[in-house]
Protein backbone atom coordinates (compact mmCIF):
# COMPACT_ATOMS: atom_id res chain seq x y z
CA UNK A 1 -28.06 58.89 -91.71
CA UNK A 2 -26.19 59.07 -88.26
CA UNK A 3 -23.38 57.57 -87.40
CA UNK A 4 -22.25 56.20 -83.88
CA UNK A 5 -19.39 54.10 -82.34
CA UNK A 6 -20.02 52.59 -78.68
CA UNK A 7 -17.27 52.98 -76.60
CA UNK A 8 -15.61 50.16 -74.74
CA UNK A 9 -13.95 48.14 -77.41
CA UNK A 10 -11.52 45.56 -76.67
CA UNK A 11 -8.06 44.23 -78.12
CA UNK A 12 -8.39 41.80 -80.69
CA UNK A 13 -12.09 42.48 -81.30
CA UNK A 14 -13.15 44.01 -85.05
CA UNK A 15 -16.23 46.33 -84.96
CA UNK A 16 -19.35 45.04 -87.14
CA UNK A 17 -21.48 47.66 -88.94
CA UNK A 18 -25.36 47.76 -87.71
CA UNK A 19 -28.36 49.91 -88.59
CA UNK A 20 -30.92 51.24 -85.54
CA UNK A 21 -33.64 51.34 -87.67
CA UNK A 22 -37.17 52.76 -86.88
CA UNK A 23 -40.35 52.64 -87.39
CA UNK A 24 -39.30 49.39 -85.50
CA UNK A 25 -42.60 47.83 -87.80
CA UNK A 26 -40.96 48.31 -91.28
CA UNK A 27 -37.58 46.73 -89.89
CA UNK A 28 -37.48 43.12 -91.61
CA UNK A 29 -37.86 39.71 -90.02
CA UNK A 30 -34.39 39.39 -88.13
CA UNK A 31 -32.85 37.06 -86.31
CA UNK A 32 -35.33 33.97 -84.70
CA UNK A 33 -33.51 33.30 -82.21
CA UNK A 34 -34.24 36.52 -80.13
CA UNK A 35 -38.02 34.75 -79.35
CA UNK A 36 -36.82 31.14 -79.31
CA UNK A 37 -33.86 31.44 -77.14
CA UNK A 38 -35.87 33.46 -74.41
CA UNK A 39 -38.08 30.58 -74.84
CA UNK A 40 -35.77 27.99 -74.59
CA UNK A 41 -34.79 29.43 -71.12
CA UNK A 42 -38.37 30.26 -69.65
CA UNK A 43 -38.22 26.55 -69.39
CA UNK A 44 -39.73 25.41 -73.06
CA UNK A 45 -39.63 22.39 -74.92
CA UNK A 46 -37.62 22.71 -78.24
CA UNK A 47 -39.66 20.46 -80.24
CA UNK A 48 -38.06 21.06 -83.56
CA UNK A 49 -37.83 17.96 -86.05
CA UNK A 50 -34.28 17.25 -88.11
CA UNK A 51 -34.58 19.76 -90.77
CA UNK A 52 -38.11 20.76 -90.13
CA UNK A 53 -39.36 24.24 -88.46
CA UNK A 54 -39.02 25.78 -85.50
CA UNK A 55 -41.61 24.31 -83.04
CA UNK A 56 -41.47 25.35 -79.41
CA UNK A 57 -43.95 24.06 -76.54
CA UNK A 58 -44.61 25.72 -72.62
CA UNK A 59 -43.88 23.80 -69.81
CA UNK A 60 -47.73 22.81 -69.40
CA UNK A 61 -47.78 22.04 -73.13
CA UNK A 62 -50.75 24.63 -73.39
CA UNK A 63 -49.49 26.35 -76.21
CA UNK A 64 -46.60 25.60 -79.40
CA UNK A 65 -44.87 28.61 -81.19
CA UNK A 66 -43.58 27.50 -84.18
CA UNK A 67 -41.63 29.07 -87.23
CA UNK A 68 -41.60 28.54 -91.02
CA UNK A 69 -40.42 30.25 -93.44
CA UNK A 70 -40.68 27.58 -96.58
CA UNK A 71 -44.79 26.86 -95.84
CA UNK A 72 -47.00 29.45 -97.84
CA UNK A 73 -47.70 32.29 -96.84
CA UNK A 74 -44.79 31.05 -94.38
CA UNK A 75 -43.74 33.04 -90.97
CA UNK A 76 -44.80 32.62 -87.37
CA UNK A 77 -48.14 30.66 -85.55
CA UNK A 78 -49.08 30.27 -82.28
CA UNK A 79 -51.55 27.88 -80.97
CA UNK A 80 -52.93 27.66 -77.81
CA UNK A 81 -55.79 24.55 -76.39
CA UNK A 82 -58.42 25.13 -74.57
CA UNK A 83 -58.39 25.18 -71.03
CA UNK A 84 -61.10 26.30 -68.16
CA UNK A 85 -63.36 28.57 -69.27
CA UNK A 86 -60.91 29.55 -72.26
CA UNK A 87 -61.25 28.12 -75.98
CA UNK A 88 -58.30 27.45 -77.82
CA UNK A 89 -57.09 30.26 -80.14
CA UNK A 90 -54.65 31.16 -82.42
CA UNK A 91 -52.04 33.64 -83.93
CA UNK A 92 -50.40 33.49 -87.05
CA UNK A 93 -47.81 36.72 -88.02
CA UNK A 94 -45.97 36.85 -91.38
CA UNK A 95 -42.22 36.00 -92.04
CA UNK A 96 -41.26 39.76 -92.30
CA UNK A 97 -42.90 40.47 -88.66
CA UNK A 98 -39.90 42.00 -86.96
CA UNK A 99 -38.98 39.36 -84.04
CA UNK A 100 -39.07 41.93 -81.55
CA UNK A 101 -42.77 42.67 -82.50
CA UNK A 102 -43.42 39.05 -82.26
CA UNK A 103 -41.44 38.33 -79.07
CA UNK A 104 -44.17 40.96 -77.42
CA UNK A 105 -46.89 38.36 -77.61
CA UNK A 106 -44.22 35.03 -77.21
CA UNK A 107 -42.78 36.64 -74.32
CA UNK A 108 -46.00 37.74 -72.28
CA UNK A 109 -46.74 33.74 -73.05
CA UNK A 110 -43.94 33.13 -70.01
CA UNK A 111 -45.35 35.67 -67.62
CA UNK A 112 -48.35 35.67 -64.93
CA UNK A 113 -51.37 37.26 -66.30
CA UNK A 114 -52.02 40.62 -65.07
CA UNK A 115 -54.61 41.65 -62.59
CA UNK A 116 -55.74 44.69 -64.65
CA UNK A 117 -58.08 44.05 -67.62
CA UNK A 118 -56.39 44.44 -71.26
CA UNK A 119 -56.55 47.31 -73.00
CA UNK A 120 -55.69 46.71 -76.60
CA UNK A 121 -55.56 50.02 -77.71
CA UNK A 122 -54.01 51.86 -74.70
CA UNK A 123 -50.02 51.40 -76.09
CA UNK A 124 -51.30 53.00 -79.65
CA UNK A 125 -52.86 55.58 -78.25
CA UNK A 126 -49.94 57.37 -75.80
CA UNK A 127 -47.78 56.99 -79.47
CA UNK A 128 -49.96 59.00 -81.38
CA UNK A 129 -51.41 56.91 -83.20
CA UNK A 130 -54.96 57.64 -85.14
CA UNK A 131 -58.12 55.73 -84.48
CA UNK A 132 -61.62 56.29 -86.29
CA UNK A 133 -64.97 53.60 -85.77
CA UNK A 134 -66.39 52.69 -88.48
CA UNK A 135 -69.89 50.71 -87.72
CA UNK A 136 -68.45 47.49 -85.57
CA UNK A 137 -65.19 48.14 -86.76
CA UNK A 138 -62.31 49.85 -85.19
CA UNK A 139 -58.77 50.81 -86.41
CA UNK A 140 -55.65 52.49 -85.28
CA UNK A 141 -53.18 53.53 -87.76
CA UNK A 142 -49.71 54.61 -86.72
CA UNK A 143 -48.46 58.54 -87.30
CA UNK A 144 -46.82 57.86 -90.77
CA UNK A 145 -49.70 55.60 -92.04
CA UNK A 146 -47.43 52.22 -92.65
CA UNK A 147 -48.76 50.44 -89.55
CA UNK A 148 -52.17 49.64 -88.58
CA UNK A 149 -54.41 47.80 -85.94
CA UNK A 150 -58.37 46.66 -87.48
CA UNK A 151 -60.77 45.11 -85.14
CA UNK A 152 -63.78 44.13 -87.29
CA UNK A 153 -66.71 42.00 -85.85
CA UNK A 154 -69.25 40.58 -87.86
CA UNK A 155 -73.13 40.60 -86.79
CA UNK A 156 -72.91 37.35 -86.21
CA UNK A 157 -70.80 37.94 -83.42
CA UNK A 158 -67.69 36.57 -85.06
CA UNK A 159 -64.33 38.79 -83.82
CA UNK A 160 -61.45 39.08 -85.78
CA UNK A 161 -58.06 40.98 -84.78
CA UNK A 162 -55.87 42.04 -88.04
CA UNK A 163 -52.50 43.75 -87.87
CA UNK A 164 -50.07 44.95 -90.37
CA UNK A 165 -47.49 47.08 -91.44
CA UNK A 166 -46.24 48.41 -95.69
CA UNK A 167 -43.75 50.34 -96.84
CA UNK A 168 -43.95 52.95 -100.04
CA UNK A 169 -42.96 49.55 -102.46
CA UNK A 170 -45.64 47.37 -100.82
CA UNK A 171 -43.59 45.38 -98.84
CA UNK A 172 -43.97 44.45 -95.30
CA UNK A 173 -46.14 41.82 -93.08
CA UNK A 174 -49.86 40.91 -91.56
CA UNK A 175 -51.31 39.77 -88.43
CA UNK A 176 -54.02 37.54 -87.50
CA UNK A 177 -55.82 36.39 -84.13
CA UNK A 178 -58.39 34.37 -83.66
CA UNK A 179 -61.73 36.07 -81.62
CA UNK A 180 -60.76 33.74 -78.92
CA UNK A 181 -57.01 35.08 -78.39
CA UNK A 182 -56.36 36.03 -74.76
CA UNK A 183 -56.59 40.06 -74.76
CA UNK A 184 -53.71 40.61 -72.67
CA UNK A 185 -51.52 38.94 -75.23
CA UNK A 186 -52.91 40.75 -78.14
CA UNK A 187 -52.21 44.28 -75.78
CA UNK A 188 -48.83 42.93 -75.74
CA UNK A 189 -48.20 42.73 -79.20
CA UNK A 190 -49.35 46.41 -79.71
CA UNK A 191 -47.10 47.20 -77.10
CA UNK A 192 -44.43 45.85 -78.73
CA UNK A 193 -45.86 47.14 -82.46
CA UNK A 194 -46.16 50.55 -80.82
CA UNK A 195 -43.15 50.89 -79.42
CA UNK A 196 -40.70 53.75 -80.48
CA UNK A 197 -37.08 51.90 -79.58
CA UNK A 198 -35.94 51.16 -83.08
CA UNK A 199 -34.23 48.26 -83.71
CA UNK A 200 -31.35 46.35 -84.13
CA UNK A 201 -29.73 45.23 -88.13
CA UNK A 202 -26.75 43.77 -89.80
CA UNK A 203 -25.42 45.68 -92.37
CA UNK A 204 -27.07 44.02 -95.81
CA UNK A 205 -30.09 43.43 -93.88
CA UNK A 206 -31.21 47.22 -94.20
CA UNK A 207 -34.60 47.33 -95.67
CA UNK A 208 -35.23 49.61 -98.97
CA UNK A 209 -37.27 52.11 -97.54
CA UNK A 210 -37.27 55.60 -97.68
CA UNK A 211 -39.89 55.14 -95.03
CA UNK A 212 -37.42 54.12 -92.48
CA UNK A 213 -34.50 55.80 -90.39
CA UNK A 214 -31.57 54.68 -90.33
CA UNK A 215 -28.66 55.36 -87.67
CA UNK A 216 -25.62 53.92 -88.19
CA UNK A 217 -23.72 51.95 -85.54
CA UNK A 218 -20.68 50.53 -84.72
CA UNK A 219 -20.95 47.37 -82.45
CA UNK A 220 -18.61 44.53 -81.19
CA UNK A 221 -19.49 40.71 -81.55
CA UNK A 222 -18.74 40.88 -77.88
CA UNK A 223 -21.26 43.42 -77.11
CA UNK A 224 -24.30 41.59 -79.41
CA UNK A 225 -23.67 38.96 -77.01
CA UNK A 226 -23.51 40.54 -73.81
CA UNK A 227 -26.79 42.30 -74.39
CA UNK A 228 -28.21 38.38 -76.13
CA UNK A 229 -27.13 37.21 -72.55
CA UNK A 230 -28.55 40.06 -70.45
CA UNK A 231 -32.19 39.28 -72.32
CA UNK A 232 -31.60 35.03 -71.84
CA UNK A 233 -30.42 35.41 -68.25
CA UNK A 234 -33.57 37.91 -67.57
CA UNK A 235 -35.76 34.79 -68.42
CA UNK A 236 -33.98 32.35 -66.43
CA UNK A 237 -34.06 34.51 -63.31
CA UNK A 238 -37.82 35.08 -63.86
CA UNK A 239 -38.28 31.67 -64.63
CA UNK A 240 -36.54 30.18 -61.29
CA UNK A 241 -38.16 33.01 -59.02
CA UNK A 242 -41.69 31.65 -59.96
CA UNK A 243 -40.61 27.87 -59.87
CA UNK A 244 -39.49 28.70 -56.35
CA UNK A 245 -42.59 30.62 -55.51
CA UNK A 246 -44.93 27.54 -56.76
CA UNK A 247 -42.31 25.21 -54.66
CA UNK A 248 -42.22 26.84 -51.53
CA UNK A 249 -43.64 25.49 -48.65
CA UNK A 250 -46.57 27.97 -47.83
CA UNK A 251 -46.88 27.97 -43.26
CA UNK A 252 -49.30 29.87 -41.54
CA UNK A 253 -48.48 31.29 -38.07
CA UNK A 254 -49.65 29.16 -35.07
CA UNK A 255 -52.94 30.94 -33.59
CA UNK A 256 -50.75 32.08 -30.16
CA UNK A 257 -48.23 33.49 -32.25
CA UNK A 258 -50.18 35.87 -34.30
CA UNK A 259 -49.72 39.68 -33.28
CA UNK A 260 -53.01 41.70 -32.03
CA UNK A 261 -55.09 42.89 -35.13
CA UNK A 262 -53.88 46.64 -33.91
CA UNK A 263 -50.05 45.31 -34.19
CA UNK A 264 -47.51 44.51 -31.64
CA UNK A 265 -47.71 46.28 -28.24
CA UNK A 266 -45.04 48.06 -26.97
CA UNK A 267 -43.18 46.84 -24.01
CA UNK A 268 -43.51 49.21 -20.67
């Protein structure tokens, strides 16, 4: 185990004792709010009852994230209606799904679709990972075997996305989508499950794994928060450059003002 202390400490502040742990899949749930307060300021509706779970809705009310960790087998779902030409769907990831996994797919849910078509498999593949067909069914396992992505579709026709991650005691998390989840947001979350930036614990929230590494860092309250800020005030600004890009008036120059198709001449 490493150990590390960040520079930049100020008077009166106590350093707190964190882990950087990685693979970032085998990390534990941690802390909720990192995917509902990014909501929150993409503009969603915090639709959370008195003492019930989490329950988050988008500004078009397309689609609710919600979180519960009492309801068997408890964790995350995401539901999304149908819409156009696209069905509703689902996503449901286990309690011990490390937030910043699930905040891949939650926060593509507050950005413009991409142009390019999805590629589910792309992110796995420039880590390393290992992929083998089998019949109809593919899978991608990550370098140290805890991790895996399983597409398996049935002759029928029926699709079904699975995801997952286990450690050496058998503990760890799963990962369903429905055949008629948008592929860019499943890409998303294997760019997030791929990802090697390990991540952020408490001390005492450490996972018993001699699967996982550990580095050991020293980090001020005031520092968790600037970089909680940073990642809240990234939303807003995204979220109020598109509001003002759907607002804005759009004008089209009057016929005698448009320059010649070859540009604008040069004066002599």
């Amino acid at each position: 185990m490493r150990k590390k202390q960040w520079q930049g400490w100020g008077a009166g502040e106590q350093p707190e004792q964190h882990y950087l742990i990685a693979p970032r899949a085998l990390a534990g749930g941690g802390d909720i709010r990192h995917v509902s307060e990014f909501l929150r300021a993409s503009g969603w509706r915090d639709k959370t009852r008195k003492g019930g779970p989490l329950v988050m809705e988008s500004p078009d009310r397309a689609v609710r994230v919600s979180y519960d960790p009492h309801a068997l087998p408890g964790g995350w779902t995401v539901r999304g209606g149908a819409r156009g030409d696209q069905s509703a769907w689902w996503a449901v990831l286990g309690r011990q799904t490390p937030v910043e996994i699930v905040a891949g797919l939650t926060d593509a849910l507050t950005r413009p679709r991409s142009a390019h078509a999805p590629n589910v498999w792309a992110p796995l593949e420039e880590e390393h990972w290992s992929t083998r067909f089998e019949g109809r069914n593919y899978t991608a396992t990550s370098p140290d075997e805890s991790t895996w992505v399983h597409f398996r579709q049935h002759e029928d026709g029926r699709a079904l996305w699975w995801s997952g991650a286990r450690d050496e005691h058998g503990n760890g998390w799963t990962a369903q989508f429905a055949p008629s989840t948008p592929m860019h947001l499943v890409q998303a979350f294997s760019a997030a499950l791929a990802s090697a930036e390990p991540v952020m614990r408490p001390r005492g929230r450490v996972p018993r794994s001699g699967q996982i590494r550990t580095t050991s860092v020293s980090v001020l309250p005031s520092q968790l928060s600037a970089w909680q800020h940073a990642r809240i005030a990234a939303a807003r600004a995204a979220t109020w450059a598109r509001n003002w890009s759907a607002d804005r008036p759009r004008t089209t120059p009057h016929p005698h003002t448009r320059a010649p198709a070859g540009g604008a001449r040069a004066r002599r």
